[in-house]
Protein backbone atom coordinates (compact mmCIF):
# COMPACT_ATOMS: atom_id res chain seq x y z
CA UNK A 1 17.68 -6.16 9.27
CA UNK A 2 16.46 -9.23 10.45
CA UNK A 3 17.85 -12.68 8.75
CA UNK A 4 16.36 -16.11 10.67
CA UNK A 5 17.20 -19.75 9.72
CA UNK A 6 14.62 -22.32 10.51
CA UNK A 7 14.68 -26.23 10.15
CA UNK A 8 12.24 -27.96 8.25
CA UNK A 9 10.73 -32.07 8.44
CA UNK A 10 8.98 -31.26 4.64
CA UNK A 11 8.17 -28.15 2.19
CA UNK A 12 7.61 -24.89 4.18
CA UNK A 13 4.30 -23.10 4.47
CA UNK A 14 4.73 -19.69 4.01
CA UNK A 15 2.57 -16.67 5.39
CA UNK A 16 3.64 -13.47 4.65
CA UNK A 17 1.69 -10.35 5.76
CA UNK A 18 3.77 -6.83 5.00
CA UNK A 19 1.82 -3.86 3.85
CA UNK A 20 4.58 -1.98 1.35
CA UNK A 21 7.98 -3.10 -0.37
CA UNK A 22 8.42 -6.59 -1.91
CA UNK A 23 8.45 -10.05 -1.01
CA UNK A 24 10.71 -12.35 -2.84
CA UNK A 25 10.44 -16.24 -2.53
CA UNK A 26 13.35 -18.53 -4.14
CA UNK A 27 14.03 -22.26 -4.25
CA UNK A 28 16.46 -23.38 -1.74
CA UNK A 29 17.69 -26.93 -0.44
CA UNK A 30 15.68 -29.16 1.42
CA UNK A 31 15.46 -29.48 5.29
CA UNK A 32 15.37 -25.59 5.99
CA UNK A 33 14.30 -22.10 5.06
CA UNK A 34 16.16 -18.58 5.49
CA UNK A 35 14.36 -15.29 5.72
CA UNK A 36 15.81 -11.78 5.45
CA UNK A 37 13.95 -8.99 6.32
CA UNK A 38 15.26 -5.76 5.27
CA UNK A 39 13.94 -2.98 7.09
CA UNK A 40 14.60 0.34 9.49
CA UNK A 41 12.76 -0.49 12.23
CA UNK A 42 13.46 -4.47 12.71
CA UNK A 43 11.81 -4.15 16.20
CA UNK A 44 8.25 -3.87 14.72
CA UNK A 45 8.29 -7.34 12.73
CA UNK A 46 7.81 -10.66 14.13
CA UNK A 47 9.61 -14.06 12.25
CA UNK A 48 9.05 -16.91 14.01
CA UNK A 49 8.01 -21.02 13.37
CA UNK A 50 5.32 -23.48 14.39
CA UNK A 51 6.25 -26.80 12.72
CA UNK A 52 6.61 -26.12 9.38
CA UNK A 53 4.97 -23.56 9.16
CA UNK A 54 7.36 -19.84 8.91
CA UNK A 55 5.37 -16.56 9.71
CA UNK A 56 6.77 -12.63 8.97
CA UNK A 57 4.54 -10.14 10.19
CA UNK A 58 4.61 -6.64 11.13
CA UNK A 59 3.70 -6.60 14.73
CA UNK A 60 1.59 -3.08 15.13
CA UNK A 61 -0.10 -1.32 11.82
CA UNK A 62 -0.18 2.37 11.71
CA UNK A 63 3.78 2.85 11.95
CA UNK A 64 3.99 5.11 8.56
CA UNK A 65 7.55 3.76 6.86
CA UNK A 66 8.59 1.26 9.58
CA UNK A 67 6.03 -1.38 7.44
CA UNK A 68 8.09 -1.19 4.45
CA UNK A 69 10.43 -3.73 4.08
CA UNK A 70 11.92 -6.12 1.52
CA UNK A 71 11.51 -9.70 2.64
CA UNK A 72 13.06 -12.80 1.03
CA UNK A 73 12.82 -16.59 1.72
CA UNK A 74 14.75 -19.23 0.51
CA UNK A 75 13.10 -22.54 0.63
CA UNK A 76 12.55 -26.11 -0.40
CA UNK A 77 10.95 -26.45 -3.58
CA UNK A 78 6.83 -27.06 -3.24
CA UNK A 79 6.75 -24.83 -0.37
CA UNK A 80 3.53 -23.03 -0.11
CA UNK A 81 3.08 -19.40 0.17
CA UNK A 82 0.09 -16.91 1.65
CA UNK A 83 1.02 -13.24 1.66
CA UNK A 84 -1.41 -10.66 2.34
CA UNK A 85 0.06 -6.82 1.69
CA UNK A 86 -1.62 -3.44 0.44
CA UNK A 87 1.23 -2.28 -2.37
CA UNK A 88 4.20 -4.92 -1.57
CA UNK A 89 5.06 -6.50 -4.88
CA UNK A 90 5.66 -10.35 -5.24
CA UNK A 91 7.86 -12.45 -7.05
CA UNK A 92 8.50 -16.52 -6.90
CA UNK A 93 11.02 -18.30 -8.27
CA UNK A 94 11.12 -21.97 -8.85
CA UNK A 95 8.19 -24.13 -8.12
CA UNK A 96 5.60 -23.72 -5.34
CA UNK A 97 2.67 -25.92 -3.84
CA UNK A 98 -0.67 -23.53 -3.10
CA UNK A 99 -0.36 -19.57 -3.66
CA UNK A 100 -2.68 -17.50 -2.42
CA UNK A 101 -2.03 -13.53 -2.17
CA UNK A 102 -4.34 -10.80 -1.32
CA UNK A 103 -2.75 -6.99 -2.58
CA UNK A 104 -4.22 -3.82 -3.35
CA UNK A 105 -2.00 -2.56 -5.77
CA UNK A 106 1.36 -4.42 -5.91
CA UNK A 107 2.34 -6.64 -9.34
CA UNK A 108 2.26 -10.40 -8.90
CA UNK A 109 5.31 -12.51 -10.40
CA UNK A 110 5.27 -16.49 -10.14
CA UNK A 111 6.98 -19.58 -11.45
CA UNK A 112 5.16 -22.41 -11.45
CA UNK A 113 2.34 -23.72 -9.13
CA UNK A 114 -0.47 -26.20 -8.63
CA UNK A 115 -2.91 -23.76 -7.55
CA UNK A 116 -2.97 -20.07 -7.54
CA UNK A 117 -5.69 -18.13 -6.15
CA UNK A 118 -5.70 -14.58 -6.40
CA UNK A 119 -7.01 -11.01 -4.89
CA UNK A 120 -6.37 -7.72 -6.19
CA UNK A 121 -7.62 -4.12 -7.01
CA UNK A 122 -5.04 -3.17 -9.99
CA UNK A 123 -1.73 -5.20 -9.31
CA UNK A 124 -1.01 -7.50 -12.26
CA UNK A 125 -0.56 -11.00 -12.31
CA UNK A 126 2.06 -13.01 -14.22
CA UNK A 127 2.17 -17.11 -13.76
CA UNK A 128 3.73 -19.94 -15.82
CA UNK A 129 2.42 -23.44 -15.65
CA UNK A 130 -0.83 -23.96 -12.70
CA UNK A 131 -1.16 -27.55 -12.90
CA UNK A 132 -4.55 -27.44 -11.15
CA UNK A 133 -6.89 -24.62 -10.54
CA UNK A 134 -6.41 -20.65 -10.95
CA UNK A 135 -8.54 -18.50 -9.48
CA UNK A 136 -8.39 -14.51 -9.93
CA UNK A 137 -10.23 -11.23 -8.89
CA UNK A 138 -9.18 -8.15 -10.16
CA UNK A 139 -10.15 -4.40 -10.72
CA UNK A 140 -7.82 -3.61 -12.94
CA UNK A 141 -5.18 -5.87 -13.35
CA UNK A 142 -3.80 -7.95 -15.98
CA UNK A 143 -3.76 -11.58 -16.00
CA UNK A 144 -1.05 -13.95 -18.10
CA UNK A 145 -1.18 -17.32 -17.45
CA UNK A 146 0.93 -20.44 -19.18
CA UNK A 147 -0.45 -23.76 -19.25
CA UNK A 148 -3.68 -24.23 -16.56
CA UNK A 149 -4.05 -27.97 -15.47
CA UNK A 150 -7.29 -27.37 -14.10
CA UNK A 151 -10.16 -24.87 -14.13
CA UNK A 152 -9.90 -21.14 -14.89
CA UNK A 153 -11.97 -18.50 -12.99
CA UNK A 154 -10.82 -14.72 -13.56
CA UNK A 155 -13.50 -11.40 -12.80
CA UNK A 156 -11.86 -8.63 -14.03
CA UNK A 157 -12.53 -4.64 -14.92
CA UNK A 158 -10.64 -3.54 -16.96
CA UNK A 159 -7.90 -5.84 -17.16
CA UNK A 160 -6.65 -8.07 -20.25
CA UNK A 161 -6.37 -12.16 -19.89
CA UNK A 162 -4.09 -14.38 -21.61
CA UNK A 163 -3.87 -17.77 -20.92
CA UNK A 164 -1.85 -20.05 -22.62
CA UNK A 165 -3.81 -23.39 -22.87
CA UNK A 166 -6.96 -24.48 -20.63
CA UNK A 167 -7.27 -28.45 -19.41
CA UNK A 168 -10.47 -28.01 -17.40
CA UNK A 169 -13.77 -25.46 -17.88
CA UNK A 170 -12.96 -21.49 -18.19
CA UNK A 171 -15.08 -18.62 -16.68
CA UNK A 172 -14.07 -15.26 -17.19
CA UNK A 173 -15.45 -11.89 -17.41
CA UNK A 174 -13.86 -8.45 -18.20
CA UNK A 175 -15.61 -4.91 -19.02
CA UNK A 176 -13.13 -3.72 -20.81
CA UNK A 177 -9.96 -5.95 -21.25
CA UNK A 178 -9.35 -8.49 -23.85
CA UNK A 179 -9.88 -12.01 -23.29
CA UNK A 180 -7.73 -14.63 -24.93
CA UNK A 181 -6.96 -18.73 -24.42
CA UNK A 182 -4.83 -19.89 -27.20
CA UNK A 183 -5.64 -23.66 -26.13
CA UNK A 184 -8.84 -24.75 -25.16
CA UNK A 185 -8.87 -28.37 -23.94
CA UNK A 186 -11.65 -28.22 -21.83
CA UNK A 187 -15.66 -28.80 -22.34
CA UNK A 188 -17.35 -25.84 -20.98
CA UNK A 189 -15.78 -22.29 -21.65
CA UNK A 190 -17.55 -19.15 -20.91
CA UNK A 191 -16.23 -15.55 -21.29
CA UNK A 192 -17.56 -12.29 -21.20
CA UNK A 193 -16.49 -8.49 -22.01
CA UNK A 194 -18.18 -5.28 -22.34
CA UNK A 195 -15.86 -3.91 -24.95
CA UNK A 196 -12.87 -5.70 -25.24
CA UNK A 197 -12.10 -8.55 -27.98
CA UNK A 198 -12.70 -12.64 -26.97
CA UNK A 199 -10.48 -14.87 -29.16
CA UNK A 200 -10.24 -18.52 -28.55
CA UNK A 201 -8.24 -21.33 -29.67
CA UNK A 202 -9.86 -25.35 -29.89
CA UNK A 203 -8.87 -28.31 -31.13
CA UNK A 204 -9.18 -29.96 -34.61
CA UNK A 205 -11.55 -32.38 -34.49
CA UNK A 206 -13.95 -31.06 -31.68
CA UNK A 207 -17.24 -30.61 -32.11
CA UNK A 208 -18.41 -27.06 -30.75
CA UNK A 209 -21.76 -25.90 -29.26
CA UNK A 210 -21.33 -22.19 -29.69
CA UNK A 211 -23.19 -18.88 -28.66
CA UNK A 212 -21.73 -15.73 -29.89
CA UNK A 213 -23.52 -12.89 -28.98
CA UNK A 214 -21.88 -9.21 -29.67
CA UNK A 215 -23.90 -5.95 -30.21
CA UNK A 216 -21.48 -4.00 -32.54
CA UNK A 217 -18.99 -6.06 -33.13
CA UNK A 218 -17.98 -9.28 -35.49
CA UNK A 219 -17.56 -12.14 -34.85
CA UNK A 220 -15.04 -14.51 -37.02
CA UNK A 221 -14.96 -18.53 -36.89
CA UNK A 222 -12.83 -20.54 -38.58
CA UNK A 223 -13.95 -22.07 -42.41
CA UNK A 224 -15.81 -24.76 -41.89
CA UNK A 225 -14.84 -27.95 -43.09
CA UNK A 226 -16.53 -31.21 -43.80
CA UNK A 227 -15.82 -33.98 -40.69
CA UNK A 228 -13.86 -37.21 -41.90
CA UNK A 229 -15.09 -38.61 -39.10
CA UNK A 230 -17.62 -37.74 -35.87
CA UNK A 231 -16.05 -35.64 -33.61
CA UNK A 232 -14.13 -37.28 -30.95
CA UNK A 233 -16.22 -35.00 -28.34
CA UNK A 234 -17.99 -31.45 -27.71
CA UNK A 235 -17.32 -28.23 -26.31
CA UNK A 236 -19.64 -26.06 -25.34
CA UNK A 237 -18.33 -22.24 -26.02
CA UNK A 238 -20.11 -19.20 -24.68
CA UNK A 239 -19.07 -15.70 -26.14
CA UNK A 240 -20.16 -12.63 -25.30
CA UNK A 241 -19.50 -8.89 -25.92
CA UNK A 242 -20.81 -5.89 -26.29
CA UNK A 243 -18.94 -3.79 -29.22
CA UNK A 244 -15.58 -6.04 -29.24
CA UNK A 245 -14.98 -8.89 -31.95
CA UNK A 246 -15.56 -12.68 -30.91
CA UNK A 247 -12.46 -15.09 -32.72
CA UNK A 248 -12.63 -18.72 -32.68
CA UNK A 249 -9.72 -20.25 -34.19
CA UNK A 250 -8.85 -23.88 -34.88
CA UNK A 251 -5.45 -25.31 -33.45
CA UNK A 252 -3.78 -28.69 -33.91
């Protein structure tokens, strides 16, 4: 086992790079960070710091078990955090700065960010508030998502997508997965599935530019009621599907 204590000026900028077990990141005081990695074969990892900056490597590839470990990090809150791994799963407590991971297989678990940006072939992804932009590419994975700041991008396969609510434009595309916002507060919303269902909340009071195209399925809108008033401004929606139903609901 390896367990390192490192003073800080600031938030810490984590980069992470272990190819199986988990990688844990929790909120600790200010003015330092503490890493444990738990492993059999400490003498193949490298922890070490350049300013603020903490790195925890494995030093050679190709060492069969001896690049499994379990590595956790305490630091400040609004660290940052990079991890790049092939099954390791991840999971964040407390509040971080950037996120970016890059995993083949292993599940994603964060608190809240300002930006997350995302890479995977079928782990899934589970965020709460991104107060700017989230970014996601996926095989296979699900995405959930609380409230989004900024803009949404997600590509997926087969994946579903919740999000929460929506502040900025949304692009996303599935082939088979559902697609769902429950808050649209945004003006430009696209998103696309082969067979999965599209439902989408907007605001009262909105006016909507919408294309709903689906081959063999239905698509429902809310009753339409007469305007008291001009709409305070306009969305334009984009639906698309190929046999799964298109929703667009109303929400105060």
């Amino acid at each position: 086992m390896i367990e390192q204590t490192f003073a800080l000026t600031g938030p810490a900028d984590l980069d992470v790079s272990v190819p199986a077990g988990s990688v844990a990141i929790e909120d600790g005081p200010a003015g330092s960070a503490a890493v444990t990695v738990d492993t059999d074969r400490p003498e193949l990892w490298r922890v070490f710091q350049s300013g603020d900056t903490i790195t925890v490597s494995l030093e050679r590839t190709g060492i069969g078990r001896g690049g499994r470990a379990r590595v956790r990090i305490v630091a400040p809150a609004a660290s940052s955090l990079r991890v790049i791994t092939a099954s390791a799963d991840v999971r964040a407590r407390g509040a971080l700065d950037r996120v970016a991971v890059n995993t083949a297989s292993g599940d994603i678990h964060l608190g809240d960010a300002n930006e997350v940006t995302v890479k995977t072939a079928s782990g899934d992804l589970y965020t709460g508030t991104v107060s700017r932009d989230l970014t996601v590419r996926s095989a296979s994975g699900e995405v959930r998502a609380g409230d989004v700041g900024g803009s949404v991008q997600v590509t997926t396969a087969s994946g579903d997508v919740y999000v929460e609510s929506v502040s900025e434009s949304l692009f996303a595309t599935s082939a088979s997965g559902d697609i769902s916002v429950r808050r649209y507060l945004g003006d430009d919303l696209e998103a696309a599935t082969m067979s999965g269902d599209v439902e989408v909340g907007l605001p009262a009071g909105t006016g909507v530019e919408l294309v709903a195209t689906t081959l063999s399925g239905r698509v429902h809108l809310p009753q339409n009621r007469k305007a008291a008033s001009s709409p305070s401004r306009q969305i334009s929606v984009r639906l698309k599907s190929v046999s799964g139903d298109l929703r667009v609901r109303r929400v105060e």
